[in-house]
N, C-alpha and C. Protein backbone atom coordinates (compact mmCIF):
# COMPACT_ATOMS: atom_id res chain seq x y z
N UNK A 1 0.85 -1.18 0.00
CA UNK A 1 0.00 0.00 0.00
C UNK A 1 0.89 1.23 0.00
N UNK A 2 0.72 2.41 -0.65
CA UNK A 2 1.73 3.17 -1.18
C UNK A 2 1.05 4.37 -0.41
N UNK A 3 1.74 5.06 0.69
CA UNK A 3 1.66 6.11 1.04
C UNK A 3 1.30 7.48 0.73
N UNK A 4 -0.10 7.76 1.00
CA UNK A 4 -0.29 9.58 0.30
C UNK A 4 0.73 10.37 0.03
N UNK A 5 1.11 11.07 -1.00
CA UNK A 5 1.85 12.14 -1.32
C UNK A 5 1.33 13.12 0.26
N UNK A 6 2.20 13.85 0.58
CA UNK A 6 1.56 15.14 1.36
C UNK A 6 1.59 16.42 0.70
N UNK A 7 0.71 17.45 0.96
CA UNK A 7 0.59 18.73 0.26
C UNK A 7 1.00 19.66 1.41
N UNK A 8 1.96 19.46 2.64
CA UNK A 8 2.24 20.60 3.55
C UNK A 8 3.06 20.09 4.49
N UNK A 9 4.17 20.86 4.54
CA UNK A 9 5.36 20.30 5.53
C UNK A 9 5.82 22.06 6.40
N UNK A 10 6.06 21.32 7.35
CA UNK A 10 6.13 22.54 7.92
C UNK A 10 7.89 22.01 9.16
N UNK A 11 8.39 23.08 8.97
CA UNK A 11 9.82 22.97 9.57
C UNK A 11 10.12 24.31 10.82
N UNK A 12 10.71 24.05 11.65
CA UNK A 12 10.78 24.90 12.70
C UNK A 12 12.19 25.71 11.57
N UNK A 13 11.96 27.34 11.68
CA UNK A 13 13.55 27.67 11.04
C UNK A 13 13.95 28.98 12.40
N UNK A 14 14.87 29.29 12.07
CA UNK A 14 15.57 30.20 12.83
C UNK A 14 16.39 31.38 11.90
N UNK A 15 15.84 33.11 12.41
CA UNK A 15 16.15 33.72 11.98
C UNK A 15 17.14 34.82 13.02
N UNK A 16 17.96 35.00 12.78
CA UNK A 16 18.95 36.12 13.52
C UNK A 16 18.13 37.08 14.27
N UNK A 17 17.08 37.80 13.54
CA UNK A 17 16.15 39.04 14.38
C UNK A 17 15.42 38.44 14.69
N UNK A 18 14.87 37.57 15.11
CA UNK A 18 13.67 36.98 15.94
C UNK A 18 14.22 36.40 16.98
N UNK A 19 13.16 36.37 18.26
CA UNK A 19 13.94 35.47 19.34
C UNK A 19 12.84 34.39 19.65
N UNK A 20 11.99 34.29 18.83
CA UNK A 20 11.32 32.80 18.91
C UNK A 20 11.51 32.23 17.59
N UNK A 21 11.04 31.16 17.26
CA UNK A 21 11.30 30.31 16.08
C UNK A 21 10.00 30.26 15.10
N UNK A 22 10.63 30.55 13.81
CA UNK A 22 9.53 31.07 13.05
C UNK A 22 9.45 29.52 12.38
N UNK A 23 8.04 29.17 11.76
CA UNK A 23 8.09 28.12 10.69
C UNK A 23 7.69 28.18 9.38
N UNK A 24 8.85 27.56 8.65
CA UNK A 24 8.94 27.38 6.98
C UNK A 24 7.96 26.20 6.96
N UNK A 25 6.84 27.36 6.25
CA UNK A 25 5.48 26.04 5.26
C UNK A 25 5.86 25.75 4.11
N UNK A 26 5.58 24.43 3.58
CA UNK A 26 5.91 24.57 2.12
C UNK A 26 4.96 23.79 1.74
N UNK A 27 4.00 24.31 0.72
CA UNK A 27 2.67 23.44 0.14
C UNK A 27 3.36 24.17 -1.79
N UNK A 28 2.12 23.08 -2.53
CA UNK A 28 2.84 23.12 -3.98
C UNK A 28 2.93 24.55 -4.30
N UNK A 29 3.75 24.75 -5.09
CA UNK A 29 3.72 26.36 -5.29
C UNK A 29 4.52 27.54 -4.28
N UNK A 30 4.26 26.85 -2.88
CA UNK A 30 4.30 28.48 -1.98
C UNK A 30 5.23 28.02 -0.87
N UNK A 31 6.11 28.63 -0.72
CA UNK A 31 6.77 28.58 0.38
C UNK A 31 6.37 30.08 1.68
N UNK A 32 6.36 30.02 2.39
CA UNK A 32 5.99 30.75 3.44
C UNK A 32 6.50 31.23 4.64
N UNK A 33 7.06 31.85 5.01
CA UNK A 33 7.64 32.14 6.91
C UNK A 33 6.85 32.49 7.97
N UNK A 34 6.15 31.98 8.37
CA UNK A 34 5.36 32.08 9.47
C UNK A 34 6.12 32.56 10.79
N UNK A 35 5.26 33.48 11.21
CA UNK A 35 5.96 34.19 12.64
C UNK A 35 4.48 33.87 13.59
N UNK A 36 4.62 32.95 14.57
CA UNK A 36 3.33 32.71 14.95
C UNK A 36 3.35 33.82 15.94
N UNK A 37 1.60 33.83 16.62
CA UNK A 37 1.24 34.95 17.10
C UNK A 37 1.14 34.35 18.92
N UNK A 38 1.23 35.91 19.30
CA UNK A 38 1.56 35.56 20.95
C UNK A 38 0.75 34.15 21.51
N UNK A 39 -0.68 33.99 21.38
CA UNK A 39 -1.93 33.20 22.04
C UNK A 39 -1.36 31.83 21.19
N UNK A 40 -0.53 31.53 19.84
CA UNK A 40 -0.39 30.25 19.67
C UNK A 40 0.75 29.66 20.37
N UNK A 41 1.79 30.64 20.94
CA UNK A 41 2.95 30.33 21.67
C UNK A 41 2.73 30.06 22.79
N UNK A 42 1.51 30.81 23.35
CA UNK A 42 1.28 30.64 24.74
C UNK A 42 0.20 29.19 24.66
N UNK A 43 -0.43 29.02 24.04
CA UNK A 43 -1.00 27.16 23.77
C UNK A 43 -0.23 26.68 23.94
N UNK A 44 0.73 26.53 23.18
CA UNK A 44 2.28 25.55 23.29
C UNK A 44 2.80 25.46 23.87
N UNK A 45 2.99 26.82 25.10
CA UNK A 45 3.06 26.50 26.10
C UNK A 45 2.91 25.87 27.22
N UNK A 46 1.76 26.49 26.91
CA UNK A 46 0.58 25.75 28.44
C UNK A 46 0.52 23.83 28.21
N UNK A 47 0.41 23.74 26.45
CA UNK A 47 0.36 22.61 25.94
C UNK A 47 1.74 21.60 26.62
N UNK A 48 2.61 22.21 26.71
CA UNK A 48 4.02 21.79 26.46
C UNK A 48 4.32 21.26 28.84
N UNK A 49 3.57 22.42 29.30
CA UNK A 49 3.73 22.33 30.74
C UNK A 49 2.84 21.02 31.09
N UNK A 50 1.65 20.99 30.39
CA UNK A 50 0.71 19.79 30.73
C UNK A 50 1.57 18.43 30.51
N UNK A 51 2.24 18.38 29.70
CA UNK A 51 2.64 17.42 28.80
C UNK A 51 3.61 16.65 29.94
N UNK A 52 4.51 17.77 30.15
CA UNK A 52 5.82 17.57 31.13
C UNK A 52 5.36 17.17 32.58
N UNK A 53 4.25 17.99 32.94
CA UNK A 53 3.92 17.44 33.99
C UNK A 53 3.43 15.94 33.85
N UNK A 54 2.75 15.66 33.38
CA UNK A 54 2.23 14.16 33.18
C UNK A 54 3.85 13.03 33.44
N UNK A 55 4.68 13.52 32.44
CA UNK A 55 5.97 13.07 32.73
C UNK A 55 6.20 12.78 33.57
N UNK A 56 6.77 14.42 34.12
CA UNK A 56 7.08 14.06 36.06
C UNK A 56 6.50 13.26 37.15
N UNK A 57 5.08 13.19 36.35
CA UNK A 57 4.41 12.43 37.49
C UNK A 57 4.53 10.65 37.30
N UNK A 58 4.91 10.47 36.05
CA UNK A 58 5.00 8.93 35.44
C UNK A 58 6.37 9.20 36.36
N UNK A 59 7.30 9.65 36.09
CA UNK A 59 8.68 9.45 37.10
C UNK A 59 8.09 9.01 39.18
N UNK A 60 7.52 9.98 39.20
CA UNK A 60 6.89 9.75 40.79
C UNK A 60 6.22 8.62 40.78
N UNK A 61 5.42 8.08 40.37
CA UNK A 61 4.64 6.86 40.19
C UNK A 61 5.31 5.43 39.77
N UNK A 62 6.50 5.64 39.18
CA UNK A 62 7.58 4.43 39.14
C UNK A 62 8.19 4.41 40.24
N UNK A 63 8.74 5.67 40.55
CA UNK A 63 9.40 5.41 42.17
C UNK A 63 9.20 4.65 43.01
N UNK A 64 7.54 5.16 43.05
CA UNK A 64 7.15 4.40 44.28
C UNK A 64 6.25 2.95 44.37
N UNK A 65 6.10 2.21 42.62
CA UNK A 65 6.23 1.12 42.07
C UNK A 65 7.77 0.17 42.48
N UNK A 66 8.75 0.96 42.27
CA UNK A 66 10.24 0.14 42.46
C UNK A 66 10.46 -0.17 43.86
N UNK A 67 10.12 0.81 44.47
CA UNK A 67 10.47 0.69 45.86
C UNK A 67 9.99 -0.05 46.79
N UNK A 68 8.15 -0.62 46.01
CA UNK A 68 7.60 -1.59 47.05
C UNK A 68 7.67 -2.98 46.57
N UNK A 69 7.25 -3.80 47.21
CA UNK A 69 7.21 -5.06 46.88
C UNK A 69 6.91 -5.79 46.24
N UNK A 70 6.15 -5.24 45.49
CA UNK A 70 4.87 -5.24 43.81
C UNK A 70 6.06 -6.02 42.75
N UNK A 71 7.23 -5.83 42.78
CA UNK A 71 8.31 -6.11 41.70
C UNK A 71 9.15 -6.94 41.84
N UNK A 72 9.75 -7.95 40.67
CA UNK A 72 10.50 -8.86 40.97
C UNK A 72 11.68 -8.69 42.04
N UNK A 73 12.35 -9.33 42.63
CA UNK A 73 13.73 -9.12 43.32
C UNK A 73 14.90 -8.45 42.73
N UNK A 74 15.20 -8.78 41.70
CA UNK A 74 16.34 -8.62 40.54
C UNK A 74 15.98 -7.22 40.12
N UNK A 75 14.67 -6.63 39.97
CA UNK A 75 14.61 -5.17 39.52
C UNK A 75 14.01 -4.42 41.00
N UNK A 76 14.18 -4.81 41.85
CA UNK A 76 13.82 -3.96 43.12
C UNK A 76 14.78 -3.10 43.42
N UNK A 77 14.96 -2.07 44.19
CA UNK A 77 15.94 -1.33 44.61
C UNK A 77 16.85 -0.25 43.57
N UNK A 78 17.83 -0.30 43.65
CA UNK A 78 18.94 0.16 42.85
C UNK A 78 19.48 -0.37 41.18
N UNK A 79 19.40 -1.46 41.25
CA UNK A 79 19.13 -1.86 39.70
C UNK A 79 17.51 -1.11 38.76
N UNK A 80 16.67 -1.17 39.64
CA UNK A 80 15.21 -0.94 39.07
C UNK A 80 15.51 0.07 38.47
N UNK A 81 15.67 1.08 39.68
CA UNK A 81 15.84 2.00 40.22
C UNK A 81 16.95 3.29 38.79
N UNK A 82 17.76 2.49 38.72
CA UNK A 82 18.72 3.28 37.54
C UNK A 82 18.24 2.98 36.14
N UNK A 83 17.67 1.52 36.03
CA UNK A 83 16.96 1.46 34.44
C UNK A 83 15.87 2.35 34.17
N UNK A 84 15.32 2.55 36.03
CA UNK A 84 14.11 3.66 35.62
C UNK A 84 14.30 4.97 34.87
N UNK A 85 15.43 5.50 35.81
CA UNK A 85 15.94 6.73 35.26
C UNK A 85 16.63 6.89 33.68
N UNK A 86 17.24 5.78 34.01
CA UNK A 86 17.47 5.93 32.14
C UNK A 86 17.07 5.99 31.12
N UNK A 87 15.48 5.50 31.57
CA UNK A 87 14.74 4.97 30.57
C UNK A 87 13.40 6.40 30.66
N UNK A 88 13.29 6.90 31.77
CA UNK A 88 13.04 7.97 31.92
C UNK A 88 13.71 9.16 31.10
N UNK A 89 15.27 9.72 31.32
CA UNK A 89 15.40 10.54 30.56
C UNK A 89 15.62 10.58 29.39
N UNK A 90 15.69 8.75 28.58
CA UNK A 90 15.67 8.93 27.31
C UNK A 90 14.42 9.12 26.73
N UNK A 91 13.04 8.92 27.56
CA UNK A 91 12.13 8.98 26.72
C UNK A 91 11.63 11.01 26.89
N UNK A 92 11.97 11.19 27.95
CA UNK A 92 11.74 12.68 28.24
C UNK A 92 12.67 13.85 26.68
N UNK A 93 13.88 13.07 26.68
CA UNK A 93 14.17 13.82 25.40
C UNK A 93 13.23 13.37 23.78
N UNK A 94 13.11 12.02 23.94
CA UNK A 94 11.83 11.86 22.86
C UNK A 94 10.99 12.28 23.01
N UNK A 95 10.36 12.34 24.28
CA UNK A 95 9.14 13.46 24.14
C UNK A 95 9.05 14.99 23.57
N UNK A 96 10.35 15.44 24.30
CA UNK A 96 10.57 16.89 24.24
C UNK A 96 10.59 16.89 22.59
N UNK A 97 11.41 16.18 21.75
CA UNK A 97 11.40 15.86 20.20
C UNK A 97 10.24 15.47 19.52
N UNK A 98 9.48 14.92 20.02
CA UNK A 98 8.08 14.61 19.51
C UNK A 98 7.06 16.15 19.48
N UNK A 99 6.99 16.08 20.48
CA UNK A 99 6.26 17.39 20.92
C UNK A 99 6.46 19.22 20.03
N UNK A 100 7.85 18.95 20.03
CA UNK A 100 8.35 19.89 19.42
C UNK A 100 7.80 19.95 17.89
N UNK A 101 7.82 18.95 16.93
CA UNK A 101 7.56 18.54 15.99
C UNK A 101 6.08 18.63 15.42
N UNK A 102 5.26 18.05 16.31
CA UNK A 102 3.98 17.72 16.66
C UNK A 102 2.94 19.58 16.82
N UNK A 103 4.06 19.99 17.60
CA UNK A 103 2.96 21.25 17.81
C UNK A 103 3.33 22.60 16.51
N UNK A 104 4.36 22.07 15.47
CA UNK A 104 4.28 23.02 14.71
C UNK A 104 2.96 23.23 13.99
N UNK A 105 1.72 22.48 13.51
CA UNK A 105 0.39 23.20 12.97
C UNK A 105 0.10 23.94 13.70
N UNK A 106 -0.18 23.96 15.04
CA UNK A 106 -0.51 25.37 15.97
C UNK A 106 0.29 26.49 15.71
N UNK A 107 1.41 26.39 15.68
CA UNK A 107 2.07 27.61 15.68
C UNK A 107 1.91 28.05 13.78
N UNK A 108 1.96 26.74 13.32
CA UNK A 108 1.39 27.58 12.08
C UNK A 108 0.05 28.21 11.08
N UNK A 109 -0.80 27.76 12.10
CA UNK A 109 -2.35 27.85 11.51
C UNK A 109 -2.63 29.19 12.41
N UNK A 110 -2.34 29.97 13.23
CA UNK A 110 -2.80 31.02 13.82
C UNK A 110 -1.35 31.68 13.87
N UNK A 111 -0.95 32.96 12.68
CA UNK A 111 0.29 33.73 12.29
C UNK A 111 -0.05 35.17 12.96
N UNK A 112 0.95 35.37 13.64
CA UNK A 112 1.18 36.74 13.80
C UNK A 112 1.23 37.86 12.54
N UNK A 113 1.97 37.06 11.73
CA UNK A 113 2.43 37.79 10.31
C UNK A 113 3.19 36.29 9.50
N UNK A 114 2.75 36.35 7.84
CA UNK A 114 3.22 35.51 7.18
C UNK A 114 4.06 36.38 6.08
N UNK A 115 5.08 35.66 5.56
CA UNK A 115 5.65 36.56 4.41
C UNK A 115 6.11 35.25 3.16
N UNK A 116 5.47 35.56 2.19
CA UNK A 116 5.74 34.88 1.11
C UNK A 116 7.24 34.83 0.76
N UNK A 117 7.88 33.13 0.07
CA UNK A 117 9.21 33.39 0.27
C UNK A 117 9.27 32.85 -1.55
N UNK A 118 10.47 33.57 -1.59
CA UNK A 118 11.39 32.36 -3.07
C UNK A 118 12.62 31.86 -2.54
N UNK A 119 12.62 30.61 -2.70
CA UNK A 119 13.94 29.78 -2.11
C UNK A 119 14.92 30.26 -3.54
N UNK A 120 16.12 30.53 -2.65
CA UNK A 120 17.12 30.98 -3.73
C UNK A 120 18.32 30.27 -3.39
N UNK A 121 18.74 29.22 -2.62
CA UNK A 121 19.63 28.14 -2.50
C UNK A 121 19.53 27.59 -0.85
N UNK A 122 19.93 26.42 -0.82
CA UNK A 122 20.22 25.72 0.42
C UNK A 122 21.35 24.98 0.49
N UNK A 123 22.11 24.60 1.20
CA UNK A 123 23.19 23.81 2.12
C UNK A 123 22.73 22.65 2.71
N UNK A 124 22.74 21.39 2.69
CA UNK A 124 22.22 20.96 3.09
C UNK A 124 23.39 20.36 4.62
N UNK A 125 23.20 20.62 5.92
CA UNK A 125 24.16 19.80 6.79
C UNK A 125 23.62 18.66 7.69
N UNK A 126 22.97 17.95 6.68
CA UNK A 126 22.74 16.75 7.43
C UNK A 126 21.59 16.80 7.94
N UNK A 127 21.22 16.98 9.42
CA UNK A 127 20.20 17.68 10.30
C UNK A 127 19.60 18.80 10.13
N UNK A 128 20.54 19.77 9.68
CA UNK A 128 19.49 20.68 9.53
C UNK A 128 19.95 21.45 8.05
N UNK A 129 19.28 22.76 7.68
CA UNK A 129 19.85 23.24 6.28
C UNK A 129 19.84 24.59 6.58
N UNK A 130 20.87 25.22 5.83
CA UNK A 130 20.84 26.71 5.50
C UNK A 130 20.48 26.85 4.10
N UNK A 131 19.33 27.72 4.37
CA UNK A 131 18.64 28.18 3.22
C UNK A 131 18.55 29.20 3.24
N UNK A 132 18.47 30.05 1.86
CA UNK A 132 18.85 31.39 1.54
C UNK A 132 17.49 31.69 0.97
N UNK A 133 16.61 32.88 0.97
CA UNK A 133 15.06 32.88 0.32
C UNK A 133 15.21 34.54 -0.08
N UNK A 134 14.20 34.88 -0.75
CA UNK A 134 14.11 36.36 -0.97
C UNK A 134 12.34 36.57 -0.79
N UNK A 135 11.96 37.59 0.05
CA UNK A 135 10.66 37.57 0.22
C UNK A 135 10.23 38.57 -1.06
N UNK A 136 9.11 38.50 -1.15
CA UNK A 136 8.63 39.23 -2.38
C UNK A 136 9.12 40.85 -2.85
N UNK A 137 9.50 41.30 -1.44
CA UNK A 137 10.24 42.39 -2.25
C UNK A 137 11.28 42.74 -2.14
N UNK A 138 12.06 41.71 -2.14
CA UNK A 138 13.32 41.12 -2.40
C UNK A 138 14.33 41.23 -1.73
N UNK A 139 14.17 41.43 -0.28
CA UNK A 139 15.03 41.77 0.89
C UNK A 139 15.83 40.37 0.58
N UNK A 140 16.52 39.82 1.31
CA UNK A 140 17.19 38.43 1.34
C UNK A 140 17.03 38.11 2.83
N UNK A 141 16.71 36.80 2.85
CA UNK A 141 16.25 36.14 4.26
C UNK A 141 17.11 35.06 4.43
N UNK A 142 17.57 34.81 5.69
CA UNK A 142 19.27 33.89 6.24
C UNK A 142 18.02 32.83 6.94
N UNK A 143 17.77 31.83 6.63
CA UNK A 143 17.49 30.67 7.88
C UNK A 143 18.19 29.49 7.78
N UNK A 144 18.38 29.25 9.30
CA UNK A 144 18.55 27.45 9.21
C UNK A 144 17.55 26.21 10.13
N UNK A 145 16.84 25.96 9.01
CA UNK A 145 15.41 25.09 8.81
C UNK A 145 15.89 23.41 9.81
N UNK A 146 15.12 23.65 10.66
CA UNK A 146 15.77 22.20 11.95
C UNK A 146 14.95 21.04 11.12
N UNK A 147 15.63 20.23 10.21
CA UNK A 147 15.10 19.46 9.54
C UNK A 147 15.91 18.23 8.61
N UNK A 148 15.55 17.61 8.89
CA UNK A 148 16.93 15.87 7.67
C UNK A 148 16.42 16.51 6.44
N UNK A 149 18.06 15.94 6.16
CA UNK A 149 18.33 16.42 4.05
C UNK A 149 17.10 15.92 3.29
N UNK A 150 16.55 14.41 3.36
CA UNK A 150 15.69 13.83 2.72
C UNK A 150 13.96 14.56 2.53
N UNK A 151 13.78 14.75 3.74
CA UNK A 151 12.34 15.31 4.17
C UNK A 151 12.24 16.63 3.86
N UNK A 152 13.61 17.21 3.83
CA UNK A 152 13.70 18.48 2.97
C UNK A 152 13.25 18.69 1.32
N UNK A 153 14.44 17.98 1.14
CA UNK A 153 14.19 17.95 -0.43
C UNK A 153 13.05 17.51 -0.91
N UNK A 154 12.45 17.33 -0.23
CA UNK A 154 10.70 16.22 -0.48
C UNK A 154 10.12 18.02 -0.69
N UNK A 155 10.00 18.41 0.48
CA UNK A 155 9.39 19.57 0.40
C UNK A 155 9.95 20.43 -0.77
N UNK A 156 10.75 20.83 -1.16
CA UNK A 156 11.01 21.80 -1.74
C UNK A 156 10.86 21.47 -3.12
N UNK A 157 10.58 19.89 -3.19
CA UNK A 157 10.32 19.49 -5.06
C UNK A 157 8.92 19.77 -5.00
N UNK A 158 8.23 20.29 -3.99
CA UNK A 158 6.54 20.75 -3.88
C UNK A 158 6.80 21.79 -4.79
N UNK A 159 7.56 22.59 -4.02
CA UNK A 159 7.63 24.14 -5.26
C UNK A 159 7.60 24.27 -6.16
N UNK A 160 7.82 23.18 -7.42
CA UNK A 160 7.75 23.15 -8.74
C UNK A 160 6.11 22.58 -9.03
N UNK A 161 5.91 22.22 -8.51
CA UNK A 161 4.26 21.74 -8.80
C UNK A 161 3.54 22.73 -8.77
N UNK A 162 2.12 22.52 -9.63
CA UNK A 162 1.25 23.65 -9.69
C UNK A 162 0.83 24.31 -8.38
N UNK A 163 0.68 25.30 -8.26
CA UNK A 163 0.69 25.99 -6.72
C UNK A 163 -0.92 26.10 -6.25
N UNK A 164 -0.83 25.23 -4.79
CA UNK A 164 -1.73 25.45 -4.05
C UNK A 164 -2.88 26.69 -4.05
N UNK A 165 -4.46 26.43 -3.54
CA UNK A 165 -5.13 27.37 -3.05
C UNK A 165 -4.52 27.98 -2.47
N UNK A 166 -4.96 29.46 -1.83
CA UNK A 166 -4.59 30.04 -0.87
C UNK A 166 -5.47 29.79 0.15
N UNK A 167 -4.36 29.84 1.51
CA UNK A 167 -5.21 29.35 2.68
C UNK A 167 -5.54 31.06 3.33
């Protein structure tokens, strides 16, 4: 079974004059810079504190799973005890990576200000890319788009396709 094409990718980028993180849309036709607006940052916020808390509290609730008698011998105590944590802060950085990822439609469906872009070259370094754009009236725009080479280039062969409605 062969996977839908997608018509919208959206990438966290980073610009020198901004001190939050703007996101590069790219649907057929249009590339975009989204500067989201105060009330979607503050969702993501609030979104982002709920989230963590739930975390912290899965950490408190193993604790005091390891520590009682409920658990084999071999994972009681200090052995349990350190796989917990490990296994704890590796999933806390997957979360934090999930999440991050996950909440870019919010920040991009409610814009403070959008500015239409033309991609005028990229770099690709692996993880992430420097891309060079010119907005429509032709200032030149510096970002580097937090995103893999592959999932990039996916997006940006959108741009040659007939160009999207406007949203």
């Amino acid at each position: 079974m062969s996977r839908p094409v997608r018509d919208r990718y959206l990438f966290s980028a980073d610009r020198k004059v901004t001190e939050y993180r703007d996101v590069l849309e790219i649907t057929p036709g249009h590339a975009r810079l989204v500067t989201p607006s105060a009330a979607a940052r503050g969702l993501r916020w609030v979104g982002s504190v709920v989230l963590f808390f739930v975390w912290f509290s899965y950490a408190g609730i193993l604790f005091v799973i390891l520590t009682t008698e409920l658990v084999s011998p071999w994972l009681a105590g200090w052995p349990g005890l350190l796989l917990a944590g490990l296994g704890w802060i590796v999933g806390f950085f997957l979360l934090f990576l999930w999440w991050d990822r996950r909440s870019l439609p919010l920040l991009a469906d409610s814009p403070a200000s959008a500015t239409e872009l033309i991609l005028a070259g990229a770099r690709s370094f692996g993880t992430y890319q420097d891309v060079r754009a010119r907005n429509i009236r032709g200032e030149e725009i510096h970002l580097i788009v937090d995103a893999r080479a592959p999932r990039f280039w996916k997006a940006v062969k959108l741009l040659e396709g007939p160009p999207a409605p406007a949203r």
